[in-house]
N, C-alpha and C. Protein backbone atom coordinates (compact mmCIF):
# COMPACT_ATOMS: atom_id res chain seq x y z
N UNK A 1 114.84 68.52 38.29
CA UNK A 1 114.61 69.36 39.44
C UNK A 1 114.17 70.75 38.95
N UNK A 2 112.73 71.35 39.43
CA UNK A 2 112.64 72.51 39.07
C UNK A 2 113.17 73.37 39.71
N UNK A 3 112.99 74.97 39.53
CA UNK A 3 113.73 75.88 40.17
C UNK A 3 112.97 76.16 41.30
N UNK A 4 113.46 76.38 42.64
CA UNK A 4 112.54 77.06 43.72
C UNK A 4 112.28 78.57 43.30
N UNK A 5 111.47 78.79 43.85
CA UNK A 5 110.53 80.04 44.14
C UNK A 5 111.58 81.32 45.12
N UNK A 6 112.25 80.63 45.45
CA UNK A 6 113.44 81.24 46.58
C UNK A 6 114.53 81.55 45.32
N UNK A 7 115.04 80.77 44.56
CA UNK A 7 116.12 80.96 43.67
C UNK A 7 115.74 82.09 42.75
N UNK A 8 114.74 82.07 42.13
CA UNK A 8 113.85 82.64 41.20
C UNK A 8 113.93 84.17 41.92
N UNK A 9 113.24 84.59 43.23
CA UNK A 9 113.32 85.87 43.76
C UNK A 9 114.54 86.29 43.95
N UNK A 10 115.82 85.23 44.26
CA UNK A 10 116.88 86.14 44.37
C UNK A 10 117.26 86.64 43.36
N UNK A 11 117.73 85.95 41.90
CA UNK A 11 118.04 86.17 40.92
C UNK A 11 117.00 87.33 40.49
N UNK A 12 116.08 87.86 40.36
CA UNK A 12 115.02 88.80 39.94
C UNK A 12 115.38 90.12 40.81
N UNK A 13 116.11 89.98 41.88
CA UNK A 13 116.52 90.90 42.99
C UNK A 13 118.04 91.00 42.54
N UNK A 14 118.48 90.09 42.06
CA UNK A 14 120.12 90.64 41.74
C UNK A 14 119.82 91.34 40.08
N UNK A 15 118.89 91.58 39.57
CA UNK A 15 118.81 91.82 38.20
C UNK A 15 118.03 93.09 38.25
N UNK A 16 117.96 93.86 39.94
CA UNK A 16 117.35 95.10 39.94
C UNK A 16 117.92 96.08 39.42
N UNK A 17 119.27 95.99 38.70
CA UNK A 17 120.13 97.05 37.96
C UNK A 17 119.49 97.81 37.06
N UNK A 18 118.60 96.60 36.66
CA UNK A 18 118.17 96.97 34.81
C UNK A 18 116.72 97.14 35.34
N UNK A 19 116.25 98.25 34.59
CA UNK A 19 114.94 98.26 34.51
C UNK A 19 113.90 97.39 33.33
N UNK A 20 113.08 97.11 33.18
CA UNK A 20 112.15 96.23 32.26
C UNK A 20 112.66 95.22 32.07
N UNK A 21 113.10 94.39 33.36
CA UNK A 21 113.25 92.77 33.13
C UNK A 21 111.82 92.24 33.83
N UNK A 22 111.42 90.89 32.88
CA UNK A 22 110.80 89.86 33.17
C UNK A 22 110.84 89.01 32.99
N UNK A 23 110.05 88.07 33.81
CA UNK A 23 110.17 86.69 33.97
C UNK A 23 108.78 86.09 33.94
N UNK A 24 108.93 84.98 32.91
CA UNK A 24 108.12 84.14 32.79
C UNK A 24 108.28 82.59 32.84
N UNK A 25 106.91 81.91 33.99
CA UNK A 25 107.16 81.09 33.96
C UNK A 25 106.71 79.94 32.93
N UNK A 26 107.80 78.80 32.94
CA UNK A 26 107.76 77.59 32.10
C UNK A 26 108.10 76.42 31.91
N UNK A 27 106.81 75.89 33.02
CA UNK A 27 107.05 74.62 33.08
C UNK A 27 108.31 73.95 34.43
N UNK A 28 107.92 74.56 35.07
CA UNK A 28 109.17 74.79 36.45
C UNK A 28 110.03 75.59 36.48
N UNK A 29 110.07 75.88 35.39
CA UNK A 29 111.76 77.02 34.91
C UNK A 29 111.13 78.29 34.55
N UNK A 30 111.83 79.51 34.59
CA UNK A 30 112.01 80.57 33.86
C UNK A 30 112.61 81.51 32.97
N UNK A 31 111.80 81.96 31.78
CA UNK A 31 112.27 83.08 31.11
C UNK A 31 112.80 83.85 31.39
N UNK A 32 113.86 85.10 31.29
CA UNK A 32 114.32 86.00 31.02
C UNK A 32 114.36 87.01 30.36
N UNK A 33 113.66 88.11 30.26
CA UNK A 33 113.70 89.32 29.24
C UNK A 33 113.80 90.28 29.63
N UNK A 34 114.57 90.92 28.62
CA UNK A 34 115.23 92.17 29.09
C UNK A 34 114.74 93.55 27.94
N UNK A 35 113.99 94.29 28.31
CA UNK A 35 113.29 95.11 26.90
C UNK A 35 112.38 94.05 26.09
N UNK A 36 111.91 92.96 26.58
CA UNK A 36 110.90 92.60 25.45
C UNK A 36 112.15 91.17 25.14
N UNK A 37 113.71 90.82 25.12
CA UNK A 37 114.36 90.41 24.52
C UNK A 37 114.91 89.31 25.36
N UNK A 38 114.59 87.97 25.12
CA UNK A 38 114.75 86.54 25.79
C UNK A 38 116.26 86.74 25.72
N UNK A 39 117.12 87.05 26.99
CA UNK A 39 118.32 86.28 27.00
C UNK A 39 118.72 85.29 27.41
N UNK A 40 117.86 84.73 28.45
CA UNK A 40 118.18 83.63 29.17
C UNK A 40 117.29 83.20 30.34
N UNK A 41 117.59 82.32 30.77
CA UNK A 41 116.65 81.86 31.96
C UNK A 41 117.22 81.20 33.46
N UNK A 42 116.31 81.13 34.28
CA UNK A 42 116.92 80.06 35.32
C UNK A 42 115.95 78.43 35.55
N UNK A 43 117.27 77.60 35.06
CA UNK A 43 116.58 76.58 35.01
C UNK A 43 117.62 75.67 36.17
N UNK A 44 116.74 75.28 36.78
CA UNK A 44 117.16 74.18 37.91
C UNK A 44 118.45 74.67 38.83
N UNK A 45 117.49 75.96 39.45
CA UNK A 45 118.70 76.97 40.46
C UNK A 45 120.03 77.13 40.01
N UNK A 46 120.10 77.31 38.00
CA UNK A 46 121.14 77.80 37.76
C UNK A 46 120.80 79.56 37.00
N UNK A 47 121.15 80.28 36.62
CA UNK A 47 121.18 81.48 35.96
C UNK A 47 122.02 81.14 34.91
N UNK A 48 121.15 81.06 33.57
CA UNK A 48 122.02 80.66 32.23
C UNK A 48 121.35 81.94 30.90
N UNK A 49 122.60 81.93 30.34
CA UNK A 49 122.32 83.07 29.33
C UNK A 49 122.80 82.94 27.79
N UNK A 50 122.24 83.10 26.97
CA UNK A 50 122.13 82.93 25.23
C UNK A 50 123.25 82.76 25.50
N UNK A 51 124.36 82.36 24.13
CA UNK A 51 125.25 82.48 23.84
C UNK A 51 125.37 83.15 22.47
N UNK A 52 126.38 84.11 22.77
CA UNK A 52 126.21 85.26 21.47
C UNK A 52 128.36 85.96 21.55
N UNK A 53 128.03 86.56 20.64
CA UNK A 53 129.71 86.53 20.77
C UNK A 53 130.26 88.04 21.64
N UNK A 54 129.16 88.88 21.72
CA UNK A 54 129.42 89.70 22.56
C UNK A 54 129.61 89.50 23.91
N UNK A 55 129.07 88.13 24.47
CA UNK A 55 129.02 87.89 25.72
C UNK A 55 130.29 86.48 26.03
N UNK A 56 131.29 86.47 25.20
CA UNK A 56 132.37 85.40 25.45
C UNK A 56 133.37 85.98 26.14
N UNK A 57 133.16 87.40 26.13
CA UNK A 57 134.83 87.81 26.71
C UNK A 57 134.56 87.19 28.24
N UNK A 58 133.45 86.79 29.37
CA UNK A 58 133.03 86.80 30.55
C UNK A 58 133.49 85.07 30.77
N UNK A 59 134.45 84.83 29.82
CA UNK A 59 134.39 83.37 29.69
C UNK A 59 134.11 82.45 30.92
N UNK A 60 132.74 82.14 30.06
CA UNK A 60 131.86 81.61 30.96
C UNK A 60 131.44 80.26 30.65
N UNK A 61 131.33 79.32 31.68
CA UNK A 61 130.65 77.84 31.16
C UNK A 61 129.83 77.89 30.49
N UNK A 62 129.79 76.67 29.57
CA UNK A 62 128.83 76.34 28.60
C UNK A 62 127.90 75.05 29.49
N UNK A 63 126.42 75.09 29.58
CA UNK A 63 126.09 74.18 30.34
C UNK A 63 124.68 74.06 29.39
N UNK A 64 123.79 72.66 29.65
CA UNK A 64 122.53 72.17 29.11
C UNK A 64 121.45 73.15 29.92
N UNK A 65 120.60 73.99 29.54
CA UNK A 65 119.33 74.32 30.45
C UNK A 65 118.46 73.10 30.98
N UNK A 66 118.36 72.07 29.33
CA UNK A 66 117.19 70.47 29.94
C UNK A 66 117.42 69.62 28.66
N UNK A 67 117.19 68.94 29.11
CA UNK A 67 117.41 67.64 27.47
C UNK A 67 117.61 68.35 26.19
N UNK A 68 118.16 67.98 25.23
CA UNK A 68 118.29 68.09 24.01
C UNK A 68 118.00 69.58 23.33
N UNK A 69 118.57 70.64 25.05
CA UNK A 69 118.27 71.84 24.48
C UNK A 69 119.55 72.40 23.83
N UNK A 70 120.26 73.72 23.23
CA UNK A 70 121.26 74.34 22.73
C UNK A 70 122.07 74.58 24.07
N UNK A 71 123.30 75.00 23.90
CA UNK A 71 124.12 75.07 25.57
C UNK A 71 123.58 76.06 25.44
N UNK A 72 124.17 77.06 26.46
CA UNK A 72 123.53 78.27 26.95
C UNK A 72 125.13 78.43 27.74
N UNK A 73 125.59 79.66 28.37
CA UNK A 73 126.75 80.03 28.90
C UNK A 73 126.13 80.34 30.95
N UNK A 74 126.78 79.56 31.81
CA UNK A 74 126.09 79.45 33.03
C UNK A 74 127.12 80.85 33.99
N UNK A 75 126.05 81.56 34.18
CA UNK A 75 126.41 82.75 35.05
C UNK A 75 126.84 82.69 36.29
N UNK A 76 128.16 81.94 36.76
CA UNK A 76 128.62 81.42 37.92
C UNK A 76 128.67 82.80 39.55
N UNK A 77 128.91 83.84 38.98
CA UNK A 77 128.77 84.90 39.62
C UNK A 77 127.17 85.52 40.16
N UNK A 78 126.53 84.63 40.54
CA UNK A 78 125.31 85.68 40.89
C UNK A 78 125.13 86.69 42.02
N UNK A 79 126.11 86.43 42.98
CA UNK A 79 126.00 87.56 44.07
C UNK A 79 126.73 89.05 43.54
N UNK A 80 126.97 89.62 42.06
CA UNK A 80 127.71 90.17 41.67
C UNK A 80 127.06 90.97 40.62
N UNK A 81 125.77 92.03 40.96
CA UNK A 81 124.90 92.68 40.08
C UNK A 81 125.36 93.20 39.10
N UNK A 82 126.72 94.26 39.20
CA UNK A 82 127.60 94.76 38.09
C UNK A 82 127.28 94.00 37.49
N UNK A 83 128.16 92.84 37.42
CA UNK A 83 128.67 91.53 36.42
C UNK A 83 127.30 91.01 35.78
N UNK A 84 126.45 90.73 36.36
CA UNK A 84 125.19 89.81 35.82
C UNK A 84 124.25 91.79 34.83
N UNK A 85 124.54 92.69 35.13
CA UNK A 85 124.07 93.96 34.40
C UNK A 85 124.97 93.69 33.40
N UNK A 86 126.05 93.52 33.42
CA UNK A 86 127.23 93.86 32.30
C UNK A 86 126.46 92.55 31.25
N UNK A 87 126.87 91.33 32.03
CA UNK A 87 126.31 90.23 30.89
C UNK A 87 125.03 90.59 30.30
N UNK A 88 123.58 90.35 31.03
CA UNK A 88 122.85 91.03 30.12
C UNK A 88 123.00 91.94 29.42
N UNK A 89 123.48 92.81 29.31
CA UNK A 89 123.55 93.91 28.63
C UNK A 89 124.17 93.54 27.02
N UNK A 90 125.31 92.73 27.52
CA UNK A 90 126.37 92.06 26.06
C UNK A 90 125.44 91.58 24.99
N UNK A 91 124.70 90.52 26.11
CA UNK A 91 124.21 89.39 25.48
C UNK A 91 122.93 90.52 24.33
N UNK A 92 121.87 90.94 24.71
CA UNK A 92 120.97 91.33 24.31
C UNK A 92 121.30 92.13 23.38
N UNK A 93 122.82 93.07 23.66
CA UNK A 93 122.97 93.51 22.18
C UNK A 93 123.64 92.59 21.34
N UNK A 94 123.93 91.46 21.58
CA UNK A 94 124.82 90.59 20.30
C UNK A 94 123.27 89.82 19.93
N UNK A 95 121.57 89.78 20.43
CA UNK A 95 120.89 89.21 20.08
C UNK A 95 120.26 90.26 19.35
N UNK A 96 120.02 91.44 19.38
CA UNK A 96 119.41 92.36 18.78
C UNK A 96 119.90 92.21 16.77
């Protein structure tokens, strides 16, 4: 199942915290970047993000993005901009 076009705008609208995020699409799904820096994506109307050790205290599910990909940690909170600013934020500095 790809992601709707509806899921995609909300999530891009709850991520108005941060300035210089984008999204690219791929292949039904989307990228995530934050400064230039892939943290994560939304794949199949979920919001999923790297896993890095700065971003475990939010203990968060570990879920598949698509076949035989790496887990990724699933951002169960999306109506909750703080929280989804705070995570990006973790994540991108434990990827830097």
């Amino acid at each position: 199942m790809a992601t709707t076009k509806d899921y995609r705008d909300y999530i891009l609208e709850q991520l108005n915290l941060l300035d210089n995020i984008t999204c690219k699409s791929m292949m039904g799904e989307y990228l995530l970047y934050y400064n230039g820096i892939l943290f994560g994506g939304i794949y199949d109307d979920r919001l999923l993000v790297k896993i890095v050790d700065n971003n475990k205290k939010y203990n968060m599910q570990e879920s598949i993005p698509y076949e035989n990909a790496k887990p990724m940690y699933l951002v169960d909170d999306v109506d909750n901009q703080e929280t989804i600013r705070d995570i990006v934020l973790d994540t991108c500095k434990g990827l830097k």
